[in-house]
Protein backbone atom coordinates (compact mmCIF):
# COMPACT_ATOMS: atom_id res chain seq x y z
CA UNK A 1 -9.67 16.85 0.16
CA UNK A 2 -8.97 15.46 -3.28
CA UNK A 3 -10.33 15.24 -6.43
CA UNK A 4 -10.60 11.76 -8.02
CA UNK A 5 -11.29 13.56 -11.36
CA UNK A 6 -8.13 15.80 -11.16
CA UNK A 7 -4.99 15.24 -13.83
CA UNK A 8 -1.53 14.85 -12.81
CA UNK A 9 0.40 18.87 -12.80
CA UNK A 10 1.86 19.03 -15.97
CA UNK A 11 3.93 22.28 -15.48
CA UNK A 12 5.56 24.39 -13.44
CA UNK A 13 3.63 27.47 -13.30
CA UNK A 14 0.42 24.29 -11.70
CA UNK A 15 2.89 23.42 -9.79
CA UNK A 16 3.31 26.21 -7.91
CA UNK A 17 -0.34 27.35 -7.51
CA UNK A 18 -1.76 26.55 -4.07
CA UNK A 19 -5.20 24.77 -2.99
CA UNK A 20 -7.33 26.65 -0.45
CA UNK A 21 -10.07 24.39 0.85
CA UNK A 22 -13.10 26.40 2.48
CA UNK A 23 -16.11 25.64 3.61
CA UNK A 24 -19.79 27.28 4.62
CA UNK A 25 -22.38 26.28 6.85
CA UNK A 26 -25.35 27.87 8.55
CA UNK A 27 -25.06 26.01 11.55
CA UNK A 28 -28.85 27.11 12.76
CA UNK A 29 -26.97 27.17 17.20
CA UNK A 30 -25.99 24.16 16.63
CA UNK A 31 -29.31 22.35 16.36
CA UNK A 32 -30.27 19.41 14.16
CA UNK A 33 -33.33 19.52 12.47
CA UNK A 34 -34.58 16.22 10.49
CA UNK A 35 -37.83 17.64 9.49
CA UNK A 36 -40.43 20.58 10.09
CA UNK A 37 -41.84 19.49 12.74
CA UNK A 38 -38.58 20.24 14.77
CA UNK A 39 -38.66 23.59 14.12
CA UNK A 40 -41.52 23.69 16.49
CA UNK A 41 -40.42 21.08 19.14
CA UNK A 42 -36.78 22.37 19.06
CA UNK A 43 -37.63 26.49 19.80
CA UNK A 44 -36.92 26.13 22.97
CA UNK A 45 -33.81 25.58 22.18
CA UNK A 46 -33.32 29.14 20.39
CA UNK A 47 -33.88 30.58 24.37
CA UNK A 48 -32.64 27.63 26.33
CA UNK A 49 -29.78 25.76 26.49
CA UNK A 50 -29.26 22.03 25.70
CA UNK A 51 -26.67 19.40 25.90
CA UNK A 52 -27.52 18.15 22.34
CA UNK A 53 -26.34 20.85 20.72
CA UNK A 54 -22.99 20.26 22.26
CA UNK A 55 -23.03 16.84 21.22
CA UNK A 56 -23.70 18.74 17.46
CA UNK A 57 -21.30 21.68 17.50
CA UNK A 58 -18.63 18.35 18.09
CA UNK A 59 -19.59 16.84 14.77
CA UNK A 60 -19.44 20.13 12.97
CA UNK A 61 -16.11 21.01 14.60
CA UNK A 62 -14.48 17.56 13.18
CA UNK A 63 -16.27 18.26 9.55
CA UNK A 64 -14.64 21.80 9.84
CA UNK A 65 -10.88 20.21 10.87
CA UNK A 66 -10.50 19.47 7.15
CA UNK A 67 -10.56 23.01 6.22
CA UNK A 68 -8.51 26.03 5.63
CA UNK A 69 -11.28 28.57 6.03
CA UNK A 70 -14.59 27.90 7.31
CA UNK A 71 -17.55 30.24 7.31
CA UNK A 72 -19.88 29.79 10.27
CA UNK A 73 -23.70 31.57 9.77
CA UNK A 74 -26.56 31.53 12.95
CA UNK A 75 -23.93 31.16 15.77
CA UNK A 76 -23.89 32.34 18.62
CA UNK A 77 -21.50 34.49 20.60
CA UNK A 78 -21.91 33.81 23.79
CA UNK A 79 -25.96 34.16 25.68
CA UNK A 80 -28.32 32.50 27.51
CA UNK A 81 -29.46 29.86 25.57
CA UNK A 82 -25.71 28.69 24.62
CA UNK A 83 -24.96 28.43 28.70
CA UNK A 84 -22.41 31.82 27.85
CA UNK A 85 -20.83 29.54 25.06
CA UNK A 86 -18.96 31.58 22.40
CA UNK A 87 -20.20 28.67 19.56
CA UNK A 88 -17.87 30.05 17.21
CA UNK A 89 -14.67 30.02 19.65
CA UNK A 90 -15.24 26.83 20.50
CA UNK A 91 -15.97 25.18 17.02
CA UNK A 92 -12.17 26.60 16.48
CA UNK A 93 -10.05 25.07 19.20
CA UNK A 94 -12.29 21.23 18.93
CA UNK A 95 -11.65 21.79 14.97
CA UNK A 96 -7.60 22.81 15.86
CA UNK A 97 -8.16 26.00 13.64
CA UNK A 98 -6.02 28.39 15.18
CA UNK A 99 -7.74 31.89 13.95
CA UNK A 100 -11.43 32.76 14.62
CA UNK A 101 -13.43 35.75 14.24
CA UNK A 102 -16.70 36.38 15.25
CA UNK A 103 -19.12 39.20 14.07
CA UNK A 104 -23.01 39.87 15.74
CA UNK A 105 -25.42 41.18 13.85
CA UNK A 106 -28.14 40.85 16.01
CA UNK A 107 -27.37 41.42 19.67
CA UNK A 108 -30.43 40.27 21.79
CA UNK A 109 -28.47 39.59 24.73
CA UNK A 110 -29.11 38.09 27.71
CA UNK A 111 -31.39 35.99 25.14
CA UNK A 112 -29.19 35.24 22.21
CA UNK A 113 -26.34 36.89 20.02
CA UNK A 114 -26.81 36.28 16.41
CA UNK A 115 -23.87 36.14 14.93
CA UNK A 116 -20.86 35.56 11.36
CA UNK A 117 -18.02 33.92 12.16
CA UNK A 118 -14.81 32.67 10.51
CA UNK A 119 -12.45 29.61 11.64
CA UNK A 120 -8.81 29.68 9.72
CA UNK A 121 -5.89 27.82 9.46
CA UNK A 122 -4.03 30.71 8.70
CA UNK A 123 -3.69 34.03 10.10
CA UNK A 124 -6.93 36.52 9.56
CA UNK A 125 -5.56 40.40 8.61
CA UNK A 126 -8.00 43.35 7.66
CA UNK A 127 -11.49 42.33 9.61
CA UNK A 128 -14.22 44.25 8.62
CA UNK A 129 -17.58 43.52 10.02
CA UNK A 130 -20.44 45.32 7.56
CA UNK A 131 -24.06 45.87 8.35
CA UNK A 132 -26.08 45.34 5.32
CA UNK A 133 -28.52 47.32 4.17
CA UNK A 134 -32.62 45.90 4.12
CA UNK A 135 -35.76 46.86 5.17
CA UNK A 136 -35.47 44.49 8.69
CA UNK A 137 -32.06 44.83 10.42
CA UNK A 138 -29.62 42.71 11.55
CA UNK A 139 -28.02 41.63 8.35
CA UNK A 140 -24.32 41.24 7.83
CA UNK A 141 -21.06 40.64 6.52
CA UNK A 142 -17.68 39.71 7.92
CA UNK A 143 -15.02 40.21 6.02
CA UNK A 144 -11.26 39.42 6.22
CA UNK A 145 -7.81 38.30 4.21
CA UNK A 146 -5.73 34.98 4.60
CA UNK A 147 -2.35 34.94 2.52
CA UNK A 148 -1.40 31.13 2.11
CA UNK A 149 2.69 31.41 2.21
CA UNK A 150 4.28 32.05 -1.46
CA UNK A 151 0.87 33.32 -2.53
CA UNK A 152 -1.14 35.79 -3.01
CA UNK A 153 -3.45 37.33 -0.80
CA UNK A 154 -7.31 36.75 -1.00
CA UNK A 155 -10.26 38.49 0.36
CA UNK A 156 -13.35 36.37 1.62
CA UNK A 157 -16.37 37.42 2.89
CA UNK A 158 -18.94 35.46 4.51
CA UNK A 159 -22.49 36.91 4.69
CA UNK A 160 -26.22 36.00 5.41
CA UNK A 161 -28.81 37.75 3.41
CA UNK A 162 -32.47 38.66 3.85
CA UNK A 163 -35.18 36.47 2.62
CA UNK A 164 -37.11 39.44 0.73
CA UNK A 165 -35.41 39.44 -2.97
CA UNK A 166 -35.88 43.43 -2.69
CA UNK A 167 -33.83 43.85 0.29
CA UNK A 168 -31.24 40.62 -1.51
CA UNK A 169 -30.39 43.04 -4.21
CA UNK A 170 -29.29 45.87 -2.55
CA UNK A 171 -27.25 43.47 -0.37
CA UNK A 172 -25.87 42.09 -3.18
CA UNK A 173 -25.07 45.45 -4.61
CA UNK A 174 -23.52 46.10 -1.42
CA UNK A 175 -21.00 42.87 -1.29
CA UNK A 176 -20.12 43.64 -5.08
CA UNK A 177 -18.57 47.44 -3.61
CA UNK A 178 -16.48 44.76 -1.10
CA UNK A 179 -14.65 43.41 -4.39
CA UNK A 180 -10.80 44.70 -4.34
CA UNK A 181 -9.17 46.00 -7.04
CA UNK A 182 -5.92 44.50 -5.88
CA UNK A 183 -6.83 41.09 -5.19
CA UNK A 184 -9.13 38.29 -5.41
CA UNK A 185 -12.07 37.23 -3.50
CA UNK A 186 -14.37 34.58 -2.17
CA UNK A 187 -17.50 35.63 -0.93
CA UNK A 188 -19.13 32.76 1.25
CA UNK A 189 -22.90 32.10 2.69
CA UNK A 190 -26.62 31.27 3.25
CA UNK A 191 -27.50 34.06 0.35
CA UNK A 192 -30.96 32.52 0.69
CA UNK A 193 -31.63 32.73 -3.03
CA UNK A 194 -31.22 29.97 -6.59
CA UNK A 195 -28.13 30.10 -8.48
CA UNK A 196 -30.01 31.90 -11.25
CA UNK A 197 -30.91 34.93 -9.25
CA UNK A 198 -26.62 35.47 -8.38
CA UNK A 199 -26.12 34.45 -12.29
CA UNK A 200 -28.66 37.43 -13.02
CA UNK A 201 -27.08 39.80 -10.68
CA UNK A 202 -25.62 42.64 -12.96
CA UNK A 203 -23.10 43.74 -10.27
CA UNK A 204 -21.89 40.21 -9.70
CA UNK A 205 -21.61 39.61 -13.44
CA UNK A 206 -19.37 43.11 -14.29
CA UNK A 207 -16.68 41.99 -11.73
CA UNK A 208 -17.08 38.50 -12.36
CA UNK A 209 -17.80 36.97 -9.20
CA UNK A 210 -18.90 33.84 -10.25
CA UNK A 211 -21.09 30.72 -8.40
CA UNK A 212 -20.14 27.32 -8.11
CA UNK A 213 -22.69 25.51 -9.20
CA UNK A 214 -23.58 22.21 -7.04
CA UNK A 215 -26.58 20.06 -5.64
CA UNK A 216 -29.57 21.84 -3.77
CA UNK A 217 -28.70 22.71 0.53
CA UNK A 218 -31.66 22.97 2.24
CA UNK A 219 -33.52 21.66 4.03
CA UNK A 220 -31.00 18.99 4.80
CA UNK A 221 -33.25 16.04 5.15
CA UNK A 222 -34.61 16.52 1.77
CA UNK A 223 -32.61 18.96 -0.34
CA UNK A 224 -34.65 20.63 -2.75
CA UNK A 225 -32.80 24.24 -2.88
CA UNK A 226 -29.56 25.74 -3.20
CA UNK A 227 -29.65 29.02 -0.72
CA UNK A 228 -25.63 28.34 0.39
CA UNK A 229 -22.89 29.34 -2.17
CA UNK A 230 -19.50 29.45 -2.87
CA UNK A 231 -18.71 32.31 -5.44
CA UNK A 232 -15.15 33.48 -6.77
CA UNK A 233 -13.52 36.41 -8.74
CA UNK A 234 -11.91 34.98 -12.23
CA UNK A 235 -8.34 34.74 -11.27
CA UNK A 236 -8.87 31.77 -8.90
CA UNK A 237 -9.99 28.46 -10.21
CA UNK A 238 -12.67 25.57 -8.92
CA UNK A 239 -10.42 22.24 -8.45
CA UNK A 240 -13.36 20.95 -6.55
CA UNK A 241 -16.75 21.23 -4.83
CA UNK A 242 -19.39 19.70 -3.42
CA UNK A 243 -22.45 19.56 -1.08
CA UNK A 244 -21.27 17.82 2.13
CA UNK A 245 -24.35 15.06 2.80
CA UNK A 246 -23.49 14.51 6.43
CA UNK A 247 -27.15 16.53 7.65
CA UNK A 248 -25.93 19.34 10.73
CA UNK A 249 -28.51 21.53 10.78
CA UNK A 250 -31.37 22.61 8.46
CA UNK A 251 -28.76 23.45 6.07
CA UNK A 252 -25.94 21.33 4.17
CA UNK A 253 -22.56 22.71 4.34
CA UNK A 254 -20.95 23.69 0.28
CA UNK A 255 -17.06 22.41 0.12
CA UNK A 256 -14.94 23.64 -2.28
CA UNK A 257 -11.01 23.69 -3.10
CA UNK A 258 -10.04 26.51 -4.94
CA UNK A 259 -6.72 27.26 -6.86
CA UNK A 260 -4.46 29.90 -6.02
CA UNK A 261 -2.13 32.13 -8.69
CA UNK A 262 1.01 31.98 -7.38
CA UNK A 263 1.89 35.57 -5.59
C-alpha cells in the first residue's frame, strides 16, 4: 500500500525508518450485512452454520494478505455455529499470514466463542489477553509485540469496547495503563465511540495516544459513524490511512501505514 500523496525520502535517517501496514475489522462471524433488515433474517446465523460466511471469511482473508498486522473483532474460535471453524486460524493461512493469535472473551460454547484475534506477518512475542472492566462482561483486549527487523519494537493492542460510555471510560482508562514506557504502541478496534470522545479522553491525551482521523465505519452500507480506530503513541508517524470501501460486514475495515523510528 502506497501513498500517491507521499514525497520522495530525502535523507538518510527516512530512509531507514520502516512502514508497518495494519489493519482492523470487526468481522461480525463472518456475515455480510447490507442493511437492518439482515440483522434479523441473518440471526440464525449467530447459532447455525452457513456456507456464505465461508464464501465471506475468503474475501476478508485476501483484503487482510496486504497487511502486516491485522486485528480481527467478533470471531469466532471454533463452535457450533462456525461448523468447529477456528475463523481466526483460518483467515491466517487463506491470507498467508504466518502468526495468529486468538483471545475469547465470551465463551458460550457449544453455541459460539466470542472472540480478539491478531493475524501477523511477523513473529507475535509477549501475548497478553486482558479482561476489561464494565458493568456487562465479556469485554477484552489482546495484546502483543511485533519487531520489524532493524527496528524497534512496538506494542499493539486490539480491543472491543462496551457500548455504555460509562463502562467506555474505565476501559479506556484501562488500555491507557497498557502504554509502555519503553516502547511505542498501536492500539487497534471497534471502540464503539466518535473521534471526539478518544480526543477528550484525559488518559489518552497525557500519553499521547493519538486517533487517526478518517471517514465514518459503520454501518457499512451507509457509513454515517466512525466506531473503528487506529490510534498511535507520538514517536510513530501516519504515512497513510484510510477506510477500506469494499463492505464485509456491518463494519468497514480502517487501513493505515505507519512509520517506524529506526531501532
Amino acid at each position: 500500500m502506497t501513498n500517491p500523496d507521499s514525497q520522495p525520502a530525502g535523507d538518510g535517517e527516512t530512509k531507514r525508518e520502516a512502514r508497518l501496514r495494519v489493519l482492523t475489522l470487526n468481522i461480525q462471524v463472518g456475515m455480510q450485512t447490507a442493511h437492518y433488515g439482515h440483522y434479523v433474517t441473518g440471526a440464525w446465523r449467530h447459532v447455525l452454520p452457513s456456507r456464505k460466511v465461508l464464501g465471506n471469511l475468503d474475501r476478508i482473508a485476501e483484503l487482510a494478505s496486504h497487511f502486516d498486522v491485522v486485528a480481527l473483532q467478533e470471531a469466532d474460535a471454533g463452535s457450533l455455529r462456525t461448523a468447529q471453524l477456528n475463523q481466526v486460524e483460518y483467515l491466517a493461512r487463506k491470507a498467508g499470514l504466518a502468526h495468529w493469535q486468538v483471545a475469547v472473551n465470551r465463551n458460550l460454547r457449544p453455541f459460539a466463542q466470542h472472540c480478539l484475534g491478531f493475524l501477523s506477518r511477523l513473529p507475535l512475542h509477549e501475548v497478553e489477553h486482558h479482561a476489561l472492566p464494565g458493568r456487562v462482561p465479556g469485554r477484552g483486549a489482546l495484546a502483543a509485540t511485533v519487531t520489524p527487523p532493524g527496528h524497534g519494537a512496538v506494542r499493539v493492542v486490539v480491543a472491543h469496547l462496551a457500548l455504555s460510555r460509562s463502562s467506555r471510560k474505565r476501559q479506556l482508562d484501562y488500555l491507557a495503563d497498557l502504554v509502555p514506557r519503553d516502547r511505542d504502541l498501536i492500539l487497534l478496534g471497534d471502540l464503539n465511540c466518535e473521534l471526539a470522545e478518544l480526543l477528550t479522553h484525559p488518559p489518552l491525551a497525557a500519553i499521547g495516544l493519538q486517533p487517526v482521523s478518517g471517514a465514518p465505519t459503520f454501518p457499512s452500507w451507509k457509513p454515517q459513524r466512525r466506531l473503528d480506530h487506529v490510534l498511535a503513541t507520538p514517536g510513530l508517524r501516519v504515512a497513510h490511512s484510510h477506510v477500506v470501501p469494499t463492505p464485509l460486514s456491518d463494519h468497514l475495515a480502517v487501513a493505515a501505514e505507519l512509520l517506524l523510528p529506526p531501532a
